[in-house]
Protein backbone atom coordinates (compact mmCIF):
# COMPACT_ATOMS: atom_id res chain seq x y z
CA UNK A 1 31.76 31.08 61.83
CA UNK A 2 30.69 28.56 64.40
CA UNK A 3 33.97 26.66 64.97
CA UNK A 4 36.13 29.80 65.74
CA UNK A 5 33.38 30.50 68.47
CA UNK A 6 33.54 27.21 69.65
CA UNK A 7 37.37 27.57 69.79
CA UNK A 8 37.12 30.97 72.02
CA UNK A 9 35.21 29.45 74.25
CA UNK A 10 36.43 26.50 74.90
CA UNK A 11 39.86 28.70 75.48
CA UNK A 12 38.37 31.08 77.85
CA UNK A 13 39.59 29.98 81.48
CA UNK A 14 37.94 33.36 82.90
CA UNK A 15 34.49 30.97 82.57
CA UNK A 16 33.81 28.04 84.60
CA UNK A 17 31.47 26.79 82.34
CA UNK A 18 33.64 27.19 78.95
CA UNK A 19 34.41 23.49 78.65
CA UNK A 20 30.40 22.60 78.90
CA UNK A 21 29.45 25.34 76.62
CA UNK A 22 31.90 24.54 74.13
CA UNK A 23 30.88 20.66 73.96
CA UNK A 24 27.32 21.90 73.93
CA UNK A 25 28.12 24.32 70.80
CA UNK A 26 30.61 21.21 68.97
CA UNK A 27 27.26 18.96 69.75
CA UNK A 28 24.68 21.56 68.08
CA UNK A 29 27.29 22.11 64.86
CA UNK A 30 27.66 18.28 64.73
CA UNK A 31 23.49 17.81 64.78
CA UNK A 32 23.80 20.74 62.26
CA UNK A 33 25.96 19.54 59.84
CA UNK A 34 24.07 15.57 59.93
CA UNK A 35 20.56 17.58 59.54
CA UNK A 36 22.00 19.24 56.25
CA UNK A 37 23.64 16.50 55.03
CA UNK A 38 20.20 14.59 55.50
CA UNK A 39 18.27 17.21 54.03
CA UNK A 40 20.13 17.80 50.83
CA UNK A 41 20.32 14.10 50.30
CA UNK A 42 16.23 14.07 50.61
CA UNK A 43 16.48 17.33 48.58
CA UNK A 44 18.52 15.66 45.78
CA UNK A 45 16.32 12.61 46.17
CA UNK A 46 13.33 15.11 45.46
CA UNK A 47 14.97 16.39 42.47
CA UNK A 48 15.85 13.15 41.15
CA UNK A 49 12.05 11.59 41.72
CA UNK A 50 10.72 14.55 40.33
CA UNK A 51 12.70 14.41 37.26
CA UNK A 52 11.79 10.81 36.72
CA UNK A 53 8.03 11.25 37.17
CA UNK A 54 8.44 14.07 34.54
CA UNK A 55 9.95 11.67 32.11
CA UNK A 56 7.61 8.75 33.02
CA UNK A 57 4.93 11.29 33.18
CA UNK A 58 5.84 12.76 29.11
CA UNK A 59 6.67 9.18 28.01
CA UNK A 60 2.68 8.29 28.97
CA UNK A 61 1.68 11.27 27.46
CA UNK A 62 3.59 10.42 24.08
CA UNK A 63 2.60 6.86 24.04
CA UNK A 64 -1.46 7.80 25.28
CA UNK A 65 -0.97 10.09 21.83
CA UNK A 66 0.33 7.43 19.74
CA UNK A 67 -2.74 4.84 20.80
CA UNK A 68 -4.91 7.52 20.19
CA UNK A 69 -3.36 8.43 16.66
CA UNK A 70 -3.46 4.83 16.04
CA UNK A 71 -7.25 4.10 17.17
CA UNK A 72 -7.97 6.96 14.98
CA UNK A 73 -5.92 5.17 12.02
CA UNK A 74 -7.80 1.95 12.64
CA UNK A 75 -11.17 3.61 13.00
CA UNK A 76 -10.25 5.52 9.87
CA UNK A 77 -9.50 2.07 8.18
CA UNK A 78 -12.45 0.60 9.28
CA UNK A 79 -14.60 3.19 8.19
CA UNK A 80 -13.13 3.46 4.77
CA UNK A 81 -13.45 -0.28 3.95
CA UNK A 82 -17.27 -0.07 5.26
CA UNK A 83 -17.95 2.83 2.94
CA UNK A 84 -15.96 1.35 0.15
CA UNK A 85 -18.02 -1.58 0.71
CA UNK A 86 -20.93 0.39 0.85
CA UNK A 87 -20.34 2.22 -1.82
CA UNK A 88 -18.99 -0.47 -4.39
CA UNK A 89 -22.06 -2.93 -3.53
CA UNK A 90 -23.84 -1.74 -6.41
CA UNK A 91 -21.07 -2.40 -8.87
CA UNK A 92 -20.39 -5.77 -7.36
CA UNK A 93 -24.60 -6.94 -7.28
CA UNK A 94 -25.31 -5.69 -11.20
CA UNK A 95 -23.12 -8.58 -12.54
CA UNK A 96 -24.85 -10.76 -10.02
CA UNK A 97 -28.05 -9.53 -10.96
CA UNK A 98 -28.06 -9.65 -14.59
CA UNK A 99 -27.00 -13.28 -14.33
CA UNK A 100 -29.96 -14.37 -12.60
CA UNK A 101 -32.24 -12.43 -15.21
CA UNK A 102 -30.82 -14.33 -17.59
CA UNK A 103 -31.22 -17.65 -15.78
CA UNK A 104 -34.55 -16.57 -15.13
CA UNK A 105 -35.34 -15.66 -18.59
CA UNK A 106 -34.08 -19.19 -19.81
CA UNK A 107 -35.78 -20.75 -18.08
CA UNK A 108 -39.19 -19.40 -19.29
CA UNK A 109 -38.07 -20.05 -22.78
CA UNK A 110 -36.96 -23.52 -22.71
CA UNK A 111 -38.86 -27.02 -22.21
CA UNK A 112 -35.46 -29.48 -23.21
CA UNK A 113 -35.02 -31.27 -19.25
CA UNK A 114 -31.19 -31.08 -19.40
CA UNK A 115 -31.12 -26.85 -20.27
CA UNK A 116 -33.65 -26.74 -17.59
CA UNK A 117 -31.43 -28.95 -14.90
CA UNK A 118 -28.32 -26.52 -16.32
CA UNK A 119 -30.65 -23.35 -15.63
CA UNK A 120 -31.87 -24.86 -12.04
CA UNK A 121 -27.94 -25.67 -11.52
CA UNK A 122 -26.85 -22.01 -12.51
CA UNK A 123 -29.71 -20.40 -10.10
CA UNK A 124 -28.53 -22.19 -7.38
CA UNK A 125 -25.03 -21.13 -7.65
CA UNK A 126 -26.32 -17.64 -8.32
CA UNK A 127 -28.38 -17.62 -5.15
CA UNK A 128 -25.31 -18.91 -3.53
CA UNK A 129 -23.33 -15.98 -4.45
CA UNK A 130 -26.13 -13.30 -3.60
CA UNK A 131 -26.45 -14.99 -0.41
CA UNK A 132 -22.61 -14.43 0.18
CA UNK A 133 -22.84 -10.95 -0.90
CA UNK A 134 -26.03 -9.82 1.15
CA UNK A 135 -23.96 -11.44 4.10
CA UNK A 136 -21.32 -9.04 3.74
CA UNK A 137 -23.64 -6.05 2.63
CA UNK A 138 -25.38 -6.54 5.21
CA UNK A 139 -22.66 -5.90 7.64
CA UNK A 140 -21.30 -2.96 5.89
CA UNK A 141 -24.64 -1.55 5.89
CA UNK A 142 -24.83 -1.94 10.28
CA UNK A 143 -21.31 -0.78 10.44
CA UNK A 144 -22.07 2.73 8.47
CA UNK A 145 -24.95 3.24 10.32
CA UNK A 146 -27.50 2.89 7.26
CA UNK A 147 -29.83 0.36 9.28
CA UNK A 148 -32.04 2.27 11.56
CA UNK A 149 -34.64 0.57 14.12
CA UNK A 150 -38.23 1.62 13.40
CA UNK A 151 -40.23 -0.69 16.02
CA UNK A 152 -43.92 -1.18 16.40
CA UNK A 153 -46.50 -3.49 16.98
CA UNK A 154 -46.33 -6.43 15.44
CA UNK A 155 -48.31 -9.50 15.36
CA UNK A 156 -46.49 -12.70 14.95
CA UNK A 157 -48.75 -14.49 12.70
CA UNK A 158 -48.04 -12.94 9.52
CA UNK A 159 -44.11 -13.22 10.32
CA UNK A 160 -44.53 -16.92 10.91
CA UNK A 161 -46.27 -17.24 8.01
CA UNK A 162 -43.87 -16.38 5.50
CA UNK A 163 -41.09 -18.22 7.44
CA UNK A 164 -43.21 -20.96 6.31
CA UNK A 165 -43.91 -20.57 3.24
CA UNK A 166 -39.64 -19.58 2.98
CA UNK A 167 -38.61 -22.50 4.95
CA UNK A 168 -40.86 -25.10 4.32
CA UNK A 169 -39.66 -26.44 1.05
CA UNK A 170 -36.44 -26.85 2.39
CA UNK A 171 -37.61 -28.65 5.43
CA UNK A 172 -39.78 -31.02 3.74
CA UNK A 173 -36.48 -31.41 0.95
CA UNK A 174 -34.49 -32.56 4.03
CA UNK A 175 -37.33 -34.86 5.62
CA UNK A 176 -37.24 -32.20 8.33
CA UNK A 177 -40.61 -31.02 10.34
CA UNK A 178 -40.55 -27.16 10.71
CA UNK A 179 -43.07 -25.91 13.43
CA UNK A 180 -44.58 -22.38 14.15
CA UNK A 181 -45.52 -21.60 17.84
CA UNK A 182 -47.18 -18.59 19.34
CA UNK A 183 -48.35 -16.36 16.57
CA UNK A 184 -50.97 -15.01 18.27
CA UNK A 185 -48.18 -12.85 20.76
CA UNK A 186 -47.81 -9.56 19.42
CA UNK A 187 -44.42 -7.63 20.18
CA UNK A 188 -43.39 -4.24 19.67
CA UNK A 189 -39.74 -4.30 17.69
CA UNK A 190 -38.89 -3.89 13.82
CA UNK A 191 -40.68 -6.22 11.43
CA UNK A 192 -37.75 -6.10 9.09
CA UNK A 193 -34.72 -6.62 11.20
CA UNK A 194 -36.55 -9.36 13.16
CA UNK A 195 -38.09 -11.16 10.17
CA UNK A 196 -34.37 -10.99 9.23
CA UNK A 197 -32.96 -12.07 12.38
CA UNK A 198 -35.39 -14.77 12.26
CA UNK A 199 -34.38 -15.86 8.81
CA UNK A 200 -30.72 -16.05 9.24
CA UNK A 201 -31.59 -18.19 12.51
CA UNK A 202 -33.86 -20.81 11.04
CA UNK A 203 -31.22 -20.87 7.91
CA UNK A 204 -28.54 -21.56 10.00
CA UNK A 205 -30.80 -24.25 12.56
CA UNK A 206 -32.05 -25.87 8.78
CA UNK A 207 -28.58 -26.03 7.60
CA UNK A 208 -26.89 -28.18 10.84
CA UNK A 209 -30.03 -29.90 10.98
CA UNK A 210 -30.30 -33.32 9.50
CA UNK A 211 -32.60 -35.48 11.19
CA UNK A 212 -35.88 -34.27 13.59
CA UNK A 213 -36.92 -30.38 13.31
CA UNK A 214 -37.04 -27.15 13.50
CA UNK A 215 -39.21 -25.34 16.25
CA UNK A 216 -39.44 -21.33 16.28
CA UNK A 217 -41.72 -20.39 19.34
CA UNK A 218 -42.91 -17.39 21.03
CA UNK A 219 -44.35 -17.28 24.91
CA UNK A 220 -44.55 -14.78 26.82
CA UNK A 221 -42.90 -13.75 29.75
CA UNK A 222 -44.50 -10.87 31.83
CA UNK A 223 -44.33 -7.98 29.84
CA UNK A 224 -41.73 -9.49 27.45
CA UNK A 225 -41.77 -11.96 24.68
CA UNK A 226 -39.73 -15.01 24.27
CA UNK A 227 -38.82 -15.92 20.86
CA UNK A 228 -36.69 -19.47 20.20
CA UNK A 229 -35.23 -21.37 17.58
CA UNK A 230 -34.72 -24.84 18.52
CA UNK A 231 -33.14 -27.09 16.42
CA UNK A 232 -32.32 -30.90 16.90
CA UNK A 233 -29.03 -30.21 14.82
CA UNK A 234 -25.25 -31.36 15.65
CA UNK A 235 -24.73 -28.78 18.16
CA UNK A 236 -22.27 -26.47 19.16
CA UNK A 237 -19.06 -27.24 21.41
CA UNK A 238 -19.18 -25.27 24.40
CA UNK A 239 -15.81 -23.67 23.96
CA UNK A 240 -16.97 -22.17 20.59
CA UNK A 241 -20.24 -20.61 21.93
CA UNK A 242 -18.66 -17.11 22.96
CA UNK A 243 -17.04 -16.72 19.55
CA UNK A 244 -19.92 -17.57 17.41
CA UNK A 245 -21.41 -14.49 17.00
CA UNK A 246 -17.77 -12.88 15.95
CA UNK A 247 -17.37 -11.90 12.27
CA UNK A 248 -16.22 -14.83 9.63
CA UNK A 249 -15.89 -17.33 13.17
CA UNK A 250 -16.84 -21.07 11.73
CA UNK A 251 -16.93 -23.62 14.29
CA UNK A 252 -13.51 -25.82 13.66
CA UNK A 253 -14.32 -29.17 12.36
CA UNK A 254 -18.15 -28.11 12.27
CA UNK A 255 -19.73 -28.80 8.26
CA UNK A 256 -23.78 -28.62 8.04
CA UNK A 257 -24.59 -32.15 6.82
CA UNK A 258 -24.78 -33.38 3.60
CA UNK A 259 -23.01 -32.71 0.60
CA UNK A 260 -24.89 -29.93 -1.59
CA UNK A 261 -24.93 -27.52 1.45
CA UNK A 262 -22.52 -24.28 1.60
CA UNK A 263 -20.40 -23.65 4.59
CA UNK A 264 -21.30 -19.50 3.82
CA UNK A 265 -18.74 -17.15 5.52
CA UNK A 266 -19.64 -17.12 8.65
CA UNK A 267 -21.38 -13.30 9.07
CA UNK A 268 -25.13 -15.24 9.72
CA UNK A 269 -24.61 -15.14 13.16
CA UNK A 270 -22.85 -11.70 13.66
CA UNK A 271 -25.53 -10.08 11.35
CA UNK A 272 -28.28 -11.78 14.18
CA UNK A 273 -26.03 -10.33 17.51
CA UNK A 274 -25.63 -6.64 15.75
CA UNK A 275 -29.13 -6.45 14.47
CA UNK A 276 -30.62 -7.64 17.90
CA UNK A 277 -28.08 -4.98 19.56
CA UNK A 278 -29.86 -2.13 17.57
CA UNK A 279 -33.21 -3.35 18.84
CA UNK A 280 -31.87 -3.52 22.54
CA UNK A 281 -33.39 -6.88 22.31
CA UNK A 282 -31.10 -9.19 24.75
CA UNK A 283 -30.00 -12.64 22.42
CA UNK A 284 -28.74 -15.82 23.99
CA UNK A 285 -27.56 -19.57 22.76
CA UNK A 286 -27.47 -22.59 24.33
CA UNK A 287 -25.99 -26.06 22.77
CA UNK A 288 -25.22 -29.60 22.90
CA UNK A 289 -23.33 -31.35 20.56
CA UNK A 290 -25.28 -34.31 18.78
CA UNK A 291 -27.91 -32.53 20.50
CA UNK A 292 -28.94 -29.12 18.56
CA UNK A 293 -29.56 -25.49 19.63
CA UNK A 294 -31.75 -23.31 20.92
CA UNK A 295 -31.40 -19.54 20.36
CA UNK A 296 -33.83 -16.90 21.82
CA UNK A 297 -34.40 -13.68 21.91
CA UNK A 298 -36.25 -11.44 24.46
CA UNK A 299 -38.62 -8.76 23.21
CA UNK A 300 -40.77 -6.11 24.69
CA UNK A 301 -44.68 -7.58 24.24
CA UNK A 302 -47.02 -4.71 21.98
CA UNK A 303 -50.45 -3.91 21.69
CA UNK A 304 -52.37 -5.84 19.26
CA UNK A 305 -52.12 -3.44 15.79
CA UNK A 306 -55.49 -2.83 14.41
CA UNK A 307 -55.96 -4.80 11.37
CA UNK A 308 -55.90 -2.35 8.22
CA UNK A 309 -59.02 -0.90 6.84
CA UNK A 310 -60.16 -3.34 3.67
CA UNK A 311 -60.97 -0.78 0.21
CA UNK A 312 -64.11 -0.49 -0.60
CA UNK A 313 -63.66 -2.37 -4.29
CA UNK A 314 -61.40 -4.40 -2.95
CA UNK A 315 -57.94 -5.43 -3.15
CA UNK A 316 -56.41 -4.92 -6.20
CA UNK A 317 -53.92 -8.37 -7.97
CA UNK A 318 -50.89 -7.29 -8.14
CA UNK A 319 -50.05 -6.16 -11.46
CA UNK A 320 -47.24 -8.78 -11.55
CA UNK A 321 -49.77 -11.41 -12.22
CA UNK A 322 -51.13 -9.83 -15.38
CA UNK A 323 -48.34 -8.10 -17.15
CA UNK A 324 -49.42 -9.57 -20.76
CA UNK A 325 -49.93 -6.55 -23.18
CA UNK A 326 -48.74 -3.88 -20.57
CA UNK A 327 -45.82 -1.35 -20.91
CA UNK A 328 -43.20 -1.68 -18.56
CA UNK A 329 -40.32 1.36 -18.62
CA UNK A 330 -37.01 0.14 -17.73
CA UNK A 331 -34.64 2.59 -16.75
CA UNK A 332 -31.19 1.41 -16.18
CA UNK A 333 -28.04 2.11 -16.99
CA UNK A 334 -26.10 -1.42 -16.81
CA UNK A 335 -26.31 -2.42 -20.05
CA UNK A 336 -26.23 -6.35 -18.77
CA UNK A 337 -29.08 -5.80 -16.13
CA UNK A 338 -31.00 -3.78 -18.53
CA UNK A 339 -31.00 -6.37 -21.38
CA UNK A 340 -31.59 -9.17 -18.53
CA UNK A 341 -34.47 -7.28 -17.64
CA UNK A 342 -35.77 -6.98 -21.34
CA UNK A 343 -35.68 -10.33 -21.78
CA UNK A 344 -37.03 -11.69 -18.84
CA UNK A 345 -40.54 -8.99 -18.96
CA UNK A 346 -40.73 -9.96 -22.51
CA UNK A 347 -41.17 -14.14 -21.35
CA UNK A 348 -43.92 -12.73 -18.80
CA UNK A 349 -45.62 -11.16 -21.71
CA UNK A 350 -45.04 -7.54 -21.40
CA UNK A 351 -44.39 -4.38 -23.70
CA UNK A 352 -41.37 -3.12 -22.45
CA UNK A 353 -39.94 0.29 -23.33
CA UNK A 354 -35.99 0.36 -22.05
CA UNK A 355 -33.87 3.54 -21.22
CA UNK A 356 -30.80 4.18 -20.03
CA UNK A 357 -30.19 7.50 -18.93
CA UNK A 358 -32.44 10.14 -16.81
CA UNK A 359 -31.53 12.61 -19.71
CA UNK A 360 -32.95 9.42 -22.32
CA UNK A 361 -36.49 9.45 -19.89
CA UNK A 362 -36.51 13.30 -20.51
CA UNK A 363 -36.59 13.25 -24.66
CA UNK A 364 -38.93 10.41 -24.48
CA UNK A 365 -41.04 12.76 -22.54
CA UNK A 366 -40.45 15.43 -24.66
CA UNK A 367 -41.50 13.53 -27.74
CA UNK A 368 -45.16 13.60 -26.08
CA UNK A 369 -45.63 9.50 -26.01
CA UNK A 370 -49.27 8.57 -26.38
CA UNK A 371 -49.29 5.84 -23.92
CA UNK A 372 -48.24 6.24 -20.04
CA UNK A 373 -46.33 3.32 -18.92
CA UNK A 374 -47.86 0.84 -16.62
CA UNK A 375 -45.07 0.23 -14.18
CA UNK A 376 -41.69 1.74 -14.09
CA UNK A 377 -38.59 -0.07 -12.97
CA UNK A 378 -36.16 2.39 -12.34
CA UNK A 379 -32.48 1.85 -11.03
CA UNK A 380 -31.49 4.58 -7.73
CA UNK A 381 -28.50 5.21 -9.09
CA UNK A 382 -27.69 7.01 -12.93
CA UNK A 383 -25.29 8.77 -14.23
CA UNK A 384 -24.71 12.55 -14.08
CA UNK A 385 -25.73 12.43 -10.32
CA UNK A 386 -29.17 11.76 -11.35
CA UNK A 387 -31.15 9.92 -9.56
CA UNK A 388 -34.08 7.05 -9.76
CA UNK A 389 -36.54 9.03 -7.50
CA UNK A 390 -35.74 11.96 -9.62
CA UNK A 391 -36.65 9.95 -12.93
CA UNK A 392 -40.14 8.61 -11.17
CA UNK A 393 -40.96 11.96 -10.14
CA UNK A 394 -40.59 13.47 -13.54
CA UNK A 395 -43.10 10.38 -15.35
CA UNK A 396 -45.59 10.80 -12.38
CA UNK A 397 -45.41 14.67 -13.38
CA UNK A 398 -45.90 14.19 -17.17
CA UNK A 399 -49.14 11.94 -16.38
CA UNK A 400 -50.87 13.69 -13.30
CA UNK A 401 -54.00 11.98 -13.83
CA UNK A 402 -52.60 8.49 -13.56
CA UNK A 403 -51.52 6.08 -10.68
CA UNK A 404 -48.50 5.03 -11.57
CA UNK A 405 -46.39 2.48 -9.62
CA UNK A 406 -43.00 2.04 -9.32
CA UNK A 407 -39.87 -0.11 -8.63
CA UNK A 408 -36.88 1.72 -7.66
CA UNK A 409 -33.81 -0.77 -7.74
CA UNK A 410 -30.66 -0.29 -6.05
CA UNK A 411 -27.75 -2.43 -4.74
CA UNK A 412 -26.19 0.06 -2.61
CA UNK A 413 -25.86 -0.16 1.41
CA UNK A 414 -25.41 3.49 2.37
CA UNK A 415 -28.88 3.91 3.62
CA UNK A 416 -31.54 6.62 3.31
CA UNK A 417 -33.03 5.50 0.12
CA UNK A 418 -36.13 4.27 1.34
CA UNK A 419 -36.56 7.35 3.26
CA UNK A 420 -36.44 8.92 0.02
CA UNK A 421 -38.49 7.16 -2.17
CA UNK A 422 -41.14 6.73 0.99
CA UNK A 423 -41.31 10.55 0.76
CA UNK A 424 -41.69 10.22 -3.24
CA UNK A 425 -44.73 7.66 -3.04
């Protein structure tokens, strides 16, 4: 349309100006046709970057979905091998458990020196073995959430007191000084996850230690409390320290002196970091090889606890101490643990009256014995879903009158059991 007019009137001589207006018009429909040509390039550009972020934009979204479906696999993996754990750990302890009874049970019986070094051997190497397992229990219990912090006060003193009387054989064993510091502080955290955070720390500063001491101290900082392990060990290269508190990590080349000691699996120290994570309690390590350790961890200070209101008669001894003559009921339902236990409460001198079955504990009842028990030992878990707490429940209920304590066993990490039975006592 514009190029015929241009033509016209260019060819109009009855115009002066037709040559000037025509260049003007060819110079507009030149700057026309550049501008178009410029715009659908941009315009095709457009398109083109448009479709690409599209793609880029649904090849994120595919691959965001396949790391999620794949964190969700490997959370779903994880979580099934911590409750498979979880729940197997009372099939795996019972042969464990049974062995030691035996052990135990020979060892009453017999006064010949060599079955007694045999016995002594085959503890050892059982305690070895429980060790390993409540290493990994332990961590399958954290991991399925069946540890729960429950912190008060807590006065030091009676914490460093059984790490002594723990620890102390073993120290003097190795020619090894063990010292106590601080237990008058009182802090406010869990007195079983740091009385086990404590253990696995002194283990682990008695086991790479093999000349000088061990030193757990507490001092106070403001309104926190510094506890430390210090050790006078073989040390720790510096390029290990970040990794020590990872799962199964052993230091390379790193063996705790002398021959008789256990290398374990290395879960000590990753029990310590994700039981002092649950008590928000901040844990640090410093090392020098040839030169030892020093762990500490920092802990809100607590009030002092009132000291517990003494009975009027007295305390009563633990009934452990006199068994002779008294009636124990066993009730469990591994044949190998139950016979262990048999045994071994027979050596100690006591009557003992073994079940296997919650539905066994009912026709006993039923059969109106004359005689309550004096303790019951009771495994948690029985067949038919029935339960330990269940089984207690139903004694206490047939005697009324009578205080009757209890033992409930269990080897099983999934947690809420002492809830349970606390709510049963």
């Amino acid at each position: 349309v514009l190029l015929p007019a241009i033509v016209r009137v260019a060819s109009d001589d009855s115009w002066p100006w037709h040559w000037p207006l025509a260049g003007v018009m060819l110079l507009l429909f030149a700057l026309a046709l550049l501008m178009g040509r410029t715009a659908g390039t941009a315009l095709r550009q457009a398109i083109e970057l448009k479709t690409r972020t599209d793609q880029v934009a649904m090849q994120l979204r595919i691959d965001k979905a396949e790391a999620e479906a794949a964190r969700r696999a490997a959370e779903a993996a994880s979580q099934a091998k911590t409750q498979f754990f979880a729940a197997a750990s009372h099939d795996l302890r019972q042969p464990l458990h049974a062995m030691g009874l035996f052990a135990e049970a020979l060892r009453q019986r017999s006064r010949d020196p060599e079955v007694a070094s045999l016995v002594h051997s085959i503890n050892e190497s059982v305690d070895a073995l429980e060790g390993l397992f409540a290493e990994l229990l332990d961590i399958t219990r954290i991991d399925s959430g069946g540890v729960e912090p429950r912190p008060q006060p807590l006065r030091l003193r009676e914490l460093f007191a059984r790490l002594r009387l723990h620890f102390e054989p073993l120290a003097f064993e190795k020619g090894l000084l063990l010292t106590l510091r601080g237990g008058e502080r009182v802090v406010h955290a869990d007195p079983v996850l740091l009385e086990r955070i404590l253990r696995n720390l002194v283990s682990n500063a008695l086991r790479y230690t093999d000349d000088g001491g061990v030193l757990v101290g507490a001092r106070a900082r403001g309104d926190r409390v510094l506890l430390q392990v210090w050790d006078s060990g073989i040390g720790i290269a510096e390029a290990s320290l970040p990794r020590i508190f990872d799962e199964f990590y052993q230091v390379q080349g790193q063996r705790p002196p002398g021959p008789q000691q256990r290398k374990g699996l290395g879960l000590g120290l990753a029990i310590v970091r994700r039981l002092a994570d649950l008590m928000e309690a901040p844990l640090t390590v410093h090392s020098r090889v040839g030169h030892g350790s020093v762990f500490a961890l920092e802990l809100p200070a607590g009030e002092t606890p009132q000291a517990p209101d003494q009975p009027a008669g007295g305390l009563k001894a633990p009934i452990g101490l006199a068994l002779d003559g008294r009636l124990v009921l066993v009730v469990e339902d591994e044949a190998a643990v139950r016979d262990g236990l048999v045994v071994l409460l027979q050596a100690w001198g006591a009557d003992v009256l073994a079940l296997d079955t919650a539905e066994a504990v009912d026709a006993w009842l039923a059969a109106a014995p004359p005689r309550a028990p004096d303790l019951l030992l009771v495994d948690y878990r029985l067949p038919e879903a029935r339960t330990g707490i269940e089984v207690l429940a139903r004694v206490r209920a047939h005697w009324p009158a009578v205080t009757l304590p209890a033992v409930l066993v269990t080897g099983s990490t999934m947690g809420g059991h002492e809830a349970q039975a606390e709510q049963h006592d």
